[in-house]
N, C-alpha and C. Protein backbone atom coordinates (compact mmCIF):
# COMPACT_ATOMS: atom_id res chain seq x y z
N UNK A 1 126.42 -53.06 178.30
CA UNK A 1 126.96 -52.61 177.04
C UNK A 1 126.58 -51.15 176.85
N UNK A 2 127.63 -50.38 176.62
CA UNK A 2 127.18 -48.66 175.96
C UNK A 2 126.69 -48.33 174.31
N UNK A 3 125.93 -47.64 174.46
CA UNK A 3 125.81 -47.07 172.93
C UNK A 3 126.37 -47.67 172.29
N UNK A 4 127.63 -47.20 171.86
CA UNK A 4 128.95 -47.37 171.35
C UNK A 4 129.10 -48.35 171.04
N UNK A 5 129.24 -49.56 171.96
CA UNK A 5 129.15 -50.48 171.96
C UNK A 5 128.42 -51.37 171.00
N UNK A 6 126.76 -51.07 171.41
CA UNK A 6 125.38 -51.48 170.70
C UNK A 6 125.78 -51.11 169.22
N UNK A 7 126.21 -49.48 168.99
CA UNK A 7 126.44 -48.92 167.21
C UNK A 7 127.21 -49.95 166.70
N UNK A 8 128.47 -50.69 167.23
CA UNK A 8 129.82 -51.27 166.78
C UNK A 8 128.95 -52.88 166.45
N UNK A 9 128.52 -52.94 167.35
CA UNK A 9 127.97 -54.61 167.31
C UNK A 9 127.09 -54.38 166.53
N UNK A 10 125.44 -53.73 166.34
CA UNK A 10 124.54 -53.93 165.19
C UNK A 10 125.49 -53.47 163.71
N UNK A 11 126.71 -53.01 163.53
CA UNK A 11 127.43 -52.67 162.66
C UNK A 11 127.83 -53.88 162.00
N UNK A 12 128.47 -54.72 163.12
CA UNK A 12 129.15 -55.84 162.41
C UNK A 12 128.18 -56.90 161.80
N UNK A 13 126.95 -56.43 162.65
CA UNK A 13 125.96 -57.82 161.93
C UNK A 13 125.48 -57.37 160.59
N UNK A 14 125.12 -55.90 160.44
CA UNK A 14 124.53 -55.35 159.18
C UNK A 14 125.61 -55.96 158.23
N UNK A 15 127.03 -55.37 158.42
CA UNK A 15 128.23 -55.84 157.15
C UNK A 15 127.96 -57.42 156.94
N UNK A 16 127.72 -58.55 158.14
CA UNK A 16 127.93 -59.67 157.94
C UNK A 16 126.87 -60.55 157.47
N UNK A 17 125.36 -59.87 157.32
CA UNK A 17 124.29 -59.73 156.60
C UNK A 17 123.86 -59.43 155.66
N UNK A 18 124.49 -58.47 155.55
CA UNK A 18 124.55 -57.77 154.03
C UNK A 18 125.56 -57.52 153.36
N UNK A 19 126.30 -58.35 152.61
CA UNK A 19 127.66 -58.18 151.68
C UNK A 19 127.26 -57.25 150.75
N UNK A 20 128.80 -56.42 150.45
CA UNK A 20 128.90 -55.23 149.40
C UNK A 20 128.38 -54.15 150.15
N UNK A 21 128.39 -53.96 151.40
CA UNK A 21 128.56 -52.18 151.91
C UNK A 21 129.93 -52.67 152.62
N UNK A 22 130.46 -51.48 152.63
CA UNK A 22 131.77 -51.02 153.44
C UNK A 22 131.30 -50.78 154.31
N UNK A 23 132.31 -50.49 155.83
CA UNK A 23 132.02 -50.01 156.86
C UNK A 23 131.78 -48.66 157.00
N UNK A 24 132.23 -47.40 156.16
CA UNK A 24 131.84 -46.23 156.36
C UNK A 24 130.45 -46.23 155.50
N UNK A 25 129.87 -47.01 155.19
CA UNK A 25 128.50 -47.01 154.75
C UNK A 25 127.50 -47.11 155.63
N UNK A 26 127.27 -47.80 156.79
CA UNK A 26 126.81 -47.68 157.92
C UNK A 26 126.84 -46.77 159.30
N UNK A 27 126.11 -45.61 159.30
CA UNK A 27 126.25 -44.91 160.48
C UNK A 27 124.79 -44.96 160.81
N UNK A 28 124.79 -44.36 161.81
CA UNK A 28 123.72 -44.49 162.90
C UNK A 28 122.50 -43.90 161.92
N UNK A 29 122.24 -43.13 161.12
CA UNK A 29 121.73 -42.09 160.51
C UNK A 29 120.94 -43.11 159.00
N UNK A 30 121.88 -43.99 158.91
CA UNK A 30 121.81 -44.93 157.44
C UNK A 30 120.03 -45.68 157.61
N UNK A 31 119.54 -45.11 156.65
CA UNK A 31 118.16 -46.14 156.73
C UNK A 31 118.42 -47.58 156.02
N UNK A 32 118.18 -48.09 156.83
CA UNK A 32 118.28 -49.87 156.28
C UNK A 32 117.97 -50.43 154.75
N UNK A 33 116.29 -49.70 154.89
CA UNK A 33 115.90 -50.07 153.45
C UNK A 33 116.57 -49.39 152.48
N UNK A 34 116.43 -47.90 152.85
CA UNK A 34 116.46 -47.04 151.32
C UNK A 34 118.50 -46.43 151.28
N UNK A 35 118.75 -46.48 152.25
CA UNK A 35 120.51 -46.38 152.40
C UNK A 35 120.99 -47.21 151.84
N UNK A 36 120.95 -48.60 153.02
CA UNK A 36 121.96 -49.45 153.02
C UNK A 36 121.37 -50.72 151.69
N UNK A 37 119.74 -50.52 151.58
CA UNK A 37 119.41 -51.50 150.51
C UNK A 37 119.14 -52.75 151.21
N UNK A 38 118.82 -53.13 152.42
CA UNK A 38 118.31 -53.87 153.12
C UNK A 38 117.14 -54.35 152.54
N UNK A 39 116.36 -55.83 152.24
CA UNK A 39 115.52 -55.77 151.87
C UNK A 39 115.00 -56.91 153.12
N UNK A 40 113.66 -57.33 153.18
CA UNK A 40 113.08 -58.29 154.48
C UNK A 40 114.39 -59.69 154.47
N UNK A 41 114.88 -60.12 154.20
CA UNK A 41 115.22 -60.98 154.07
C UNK A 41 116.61 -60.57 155.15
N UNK A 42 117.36 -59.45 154.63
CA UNK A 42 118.28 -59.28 155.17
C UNK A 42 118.33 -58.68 157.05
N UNK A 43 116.65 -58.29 157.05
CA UNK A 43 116.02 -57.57 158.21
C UNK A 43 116.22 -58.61 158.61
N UNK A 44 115.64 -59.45 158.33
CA UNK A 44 114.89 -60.93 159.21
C UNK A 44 116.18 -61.60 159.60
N UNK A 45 116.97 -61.95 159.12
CA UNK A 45 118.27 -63.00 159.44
C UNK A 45 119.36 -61.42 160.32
N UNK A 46 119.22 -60.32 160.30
CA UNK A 46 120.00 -59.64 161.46
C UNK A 46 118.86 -59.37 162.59
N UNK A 47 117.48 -59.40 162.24
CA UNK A 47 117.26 -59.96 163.76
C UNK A 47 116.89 -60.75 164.13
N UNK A 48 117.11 -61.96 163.61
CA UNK A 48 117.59 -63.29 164.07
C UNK A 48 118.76 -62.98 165.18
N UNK A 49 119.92 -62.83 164.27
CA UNK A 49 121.49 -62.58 165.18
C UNK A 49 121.32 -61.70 166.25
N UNK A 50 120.28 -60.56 166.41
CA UNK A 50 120.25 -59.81 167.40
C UNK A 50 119.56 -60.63 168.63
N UNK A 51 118.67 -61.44 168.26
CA UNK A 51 117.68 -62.53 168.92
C UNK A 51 118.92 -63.46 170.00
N UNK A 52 119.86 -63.71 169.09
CA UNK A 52 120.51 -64.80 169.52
C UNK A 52 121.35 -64.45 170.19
N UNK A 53 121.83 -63.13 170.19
CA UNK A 53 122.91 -62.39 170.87
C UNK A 53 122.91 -61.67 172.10
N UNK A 54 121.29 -61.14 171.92
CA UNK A 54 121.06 -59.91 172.73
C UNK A 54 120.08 -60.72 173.61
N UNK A 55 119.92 -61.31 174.46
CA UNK A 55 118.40 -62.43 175.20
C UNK A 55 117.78 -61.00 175.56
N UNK A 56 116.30 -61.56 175.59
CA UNK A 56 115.55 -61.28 176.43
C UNK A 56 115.02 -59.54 175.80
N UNK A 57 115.16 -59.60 174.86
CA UNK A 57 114.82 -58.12 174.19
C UNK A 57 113.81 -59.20 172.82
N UNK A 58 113.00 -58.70 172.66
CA UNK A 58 111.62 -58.58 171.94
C UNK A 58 111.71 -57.83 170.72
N UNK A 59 112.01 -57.64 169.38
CA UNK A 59 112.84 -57.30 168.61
C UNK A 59 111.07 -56.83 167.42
N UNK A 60 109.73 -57.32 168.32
CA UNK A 60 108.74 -57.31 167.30
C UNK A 60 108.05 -55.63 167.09
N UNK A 61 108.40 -54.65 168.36
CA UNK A 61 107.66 -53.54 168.41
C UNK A 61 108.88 -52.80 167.92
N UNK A 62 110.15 -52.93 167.87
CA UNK A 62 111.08 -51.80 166.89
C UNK A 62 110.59 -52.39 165.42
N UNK A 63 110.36 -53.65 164.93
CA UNK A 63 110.30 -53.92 163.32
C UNK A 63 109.13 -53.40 162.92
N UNK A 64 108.24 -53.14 163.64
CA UNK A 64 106.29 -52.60 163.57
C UNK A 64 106.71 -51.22 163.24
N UNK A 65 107.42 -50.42 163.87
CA UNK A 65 108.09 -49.01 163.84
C UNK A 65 108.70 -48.89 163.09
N UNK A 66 109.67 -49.87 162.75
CA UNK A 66 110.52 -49.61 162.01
C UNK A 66 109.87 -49.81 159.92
N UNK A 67 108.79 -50.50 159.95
CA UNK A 67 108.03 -50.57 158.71
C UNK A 67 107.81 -49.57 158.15
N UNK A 68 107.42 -48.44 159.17
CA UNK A 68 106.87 -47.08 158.60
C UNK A 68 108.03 -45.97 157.82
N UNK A 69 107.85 -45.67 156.61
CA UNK A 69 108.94 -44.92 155.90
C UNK A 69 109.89 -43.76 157.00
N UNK A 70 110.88 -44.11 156.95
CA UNK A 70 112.01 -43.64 157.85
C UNK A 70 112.43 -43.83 158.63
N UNK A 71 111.61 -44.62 159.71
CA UNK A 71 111.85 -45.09 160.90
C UNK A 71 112.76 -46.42 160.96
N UNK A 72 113.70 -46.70 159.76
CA UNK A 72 114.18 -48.04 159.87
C UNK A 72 115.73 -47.67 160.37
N UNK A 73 116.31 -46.60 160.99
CA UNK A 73 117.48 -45.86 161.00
C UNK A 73 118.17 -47.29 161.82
N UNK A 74 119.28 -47.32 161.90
CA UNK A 74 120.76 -48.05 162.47
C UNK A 74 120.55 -47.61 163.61
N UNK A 75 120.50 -46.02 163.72
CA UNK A 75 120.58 -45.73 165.30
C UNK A 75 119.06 -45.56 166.00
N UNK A 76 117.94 -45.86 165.43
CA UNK A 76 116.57 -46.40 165.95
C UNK A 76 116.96 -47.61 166.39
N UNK A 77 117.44 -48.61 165.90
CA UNK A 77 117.70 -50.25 166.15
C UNK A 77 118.61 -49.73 167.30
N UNK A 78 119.67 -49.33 167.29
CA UNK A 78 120.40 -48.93 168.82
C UNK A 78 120.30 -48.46 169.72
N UNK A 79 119.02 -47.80 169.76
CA UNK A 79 118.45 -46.92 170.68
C UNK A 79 117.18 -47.59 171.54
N UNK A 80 116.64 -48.19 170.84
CA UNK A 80 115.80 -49.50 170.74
C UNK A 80 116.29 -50.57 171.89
N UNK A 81 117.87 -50.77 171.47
CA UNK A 81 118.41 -52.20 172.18
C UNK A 81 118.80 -51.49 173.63
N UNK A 82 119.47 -50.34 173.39
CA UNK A 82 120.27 -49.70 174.65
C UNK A 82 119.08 -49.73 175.93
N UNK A 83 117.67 -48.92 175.29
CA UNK A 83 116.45 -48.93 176.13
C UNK A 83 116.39 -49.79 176.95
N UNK A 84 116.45 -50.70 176.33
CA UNK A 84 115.79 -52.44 176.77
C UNK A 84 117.13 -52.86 177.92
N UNK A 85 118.22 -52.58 177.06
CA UNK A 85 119.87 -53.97 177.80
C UNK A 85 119.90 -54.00 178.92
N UNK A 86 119.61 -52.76 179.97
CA UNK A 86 120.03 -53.01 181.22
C UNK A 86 118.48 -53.61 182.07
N UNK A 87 117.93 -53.54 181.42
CA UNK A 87 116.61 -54.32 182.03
C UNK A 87 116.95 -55.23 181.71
N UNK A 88 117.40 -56.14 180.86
CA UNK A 88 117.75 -57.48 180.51
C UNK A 88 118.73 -57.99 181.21
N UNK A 89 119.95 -56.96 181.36
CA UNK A 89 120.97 -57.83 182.30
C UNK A 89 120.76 -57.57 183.74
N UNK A 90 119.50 -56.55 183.96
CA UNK A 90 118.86 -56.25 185.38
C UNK A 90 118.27 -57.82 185.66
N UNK A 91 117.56 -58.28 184.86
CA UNK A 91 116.93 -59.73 185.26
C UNK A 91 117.45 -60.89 184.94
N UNK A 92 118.68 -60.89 184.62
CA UNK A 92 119.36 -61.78 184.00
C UNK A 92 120.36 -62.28 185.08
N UNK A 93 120.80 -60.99 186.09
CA UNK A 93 121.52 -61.34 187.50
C UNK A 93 121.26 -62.42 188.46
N UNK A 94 122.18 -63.42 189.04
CA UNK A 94 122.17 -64.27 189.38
C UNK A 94 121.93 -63.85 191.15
N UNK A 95 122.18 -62.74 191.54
CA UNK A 95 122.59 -62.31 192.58
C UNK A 95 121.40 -61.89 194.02
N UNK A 96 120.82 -60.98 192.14
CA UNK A 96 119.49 -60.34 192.54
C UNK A 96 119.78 -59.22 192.73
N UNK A 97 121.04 -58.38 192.34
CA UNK A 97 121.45 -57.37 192.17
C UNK A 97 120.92 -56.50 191.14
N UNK A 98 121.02 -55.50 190.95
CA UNK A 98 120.19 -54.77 190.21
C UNK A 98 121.87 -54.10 189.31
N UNK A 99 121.53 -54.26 187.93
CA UNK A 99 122.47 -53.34 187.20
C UNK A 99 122.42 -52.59 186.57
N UNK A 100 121.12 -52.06 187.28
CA UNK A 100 120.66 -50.39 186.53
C UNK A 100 122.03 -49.40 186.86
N UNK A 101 122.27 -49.39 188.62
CA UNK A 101 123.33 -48.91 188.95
C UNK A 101 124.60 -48.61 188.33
N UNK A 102 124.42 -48.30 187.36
CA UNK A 102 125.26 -47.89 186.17
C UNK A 102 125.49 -46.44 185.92
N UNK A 103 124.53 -45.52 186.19
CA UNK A 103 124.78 -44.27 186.19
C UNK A 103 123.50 -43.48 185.20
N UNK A 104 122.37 -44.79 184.61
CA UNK A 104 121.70 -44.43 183.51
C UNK A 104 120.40 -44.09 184.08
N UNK A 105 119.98 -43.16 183.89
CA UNK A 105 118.63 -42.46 184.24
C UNK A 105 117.21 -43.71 183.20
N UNK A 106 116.45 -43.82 184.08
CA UNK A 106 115.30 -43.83 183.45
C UNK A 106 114.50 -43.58 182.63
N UNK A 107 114.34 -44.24 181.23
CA UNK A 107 113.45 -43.42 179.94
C UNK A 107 112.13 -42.83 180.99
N UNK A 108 111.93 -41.08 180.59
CA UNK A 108 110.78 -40.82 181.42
C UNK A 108 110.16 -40.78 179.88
N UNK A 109 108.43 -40.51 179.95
CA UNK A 109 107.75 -40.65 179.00
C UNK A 109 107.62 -39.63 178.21
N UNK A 110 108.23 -38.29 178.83
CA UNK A 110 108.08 -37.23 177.72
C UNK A 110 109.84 -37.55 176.50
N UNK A 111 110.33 -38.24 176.82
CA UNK A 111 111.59 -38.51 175.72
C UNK A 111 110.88 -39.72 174.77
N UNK A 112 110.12 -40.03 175.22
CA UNK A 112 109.58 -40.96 173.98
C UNK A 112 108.58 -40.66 172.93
């Protein structure tokens, strides 16, 4: 899955989690709590759906990060999942193929 992708999908779960935002209310930039009005309840049941959707991604060290004032952004949560996806569908291959081979460079440690 691309970015793009990840933005469109955590999009549809925020709207389908949280009734009464529109879709141009959500961009990558939107803080959960203090934007969109997210409160734990609504955190907790979209990452539930991310849990159930996305295997094998660990959803407890973006919400630890994401507690701290600002850090709760749409595109933190997407940036977060993108990190992780191809390691997930890297071990998720039946083949034993590797699907890093995608064209995506390696998080090195000075980008983090």
């Amino acid at each position: 899955m691309h970015r793009q992708e990840i933005l469109d999908h955590v999009r549809n779960i925020i709207l389908a989690t949280h009734t009464g935002l529109y879709p141009d209310d959500v961009n990558e930039f939107s803080s959960m709590t203090y934007d969109l009005g997210m409160d734990s309840f609504h955190l907790e049941s979209m990452i539930s759906r991310l849990k159930d959707e996305v295997a094998n991604i660990e959803f407890t060290p973006w919400y630890i990060k994401a507690s701290r004032r600002g850090h709760d952004t749409v595109g933190s949560l997407v940036d977060f999942i993108d990190e992780r996806q191809p390691q997930a569908e890297a071990t998720g291959t039946a083949s034993g193929e590797s699907t890093l081979d995608d064209g995506l460079e390696p998080l090195d440690s000075e980008a983090a």
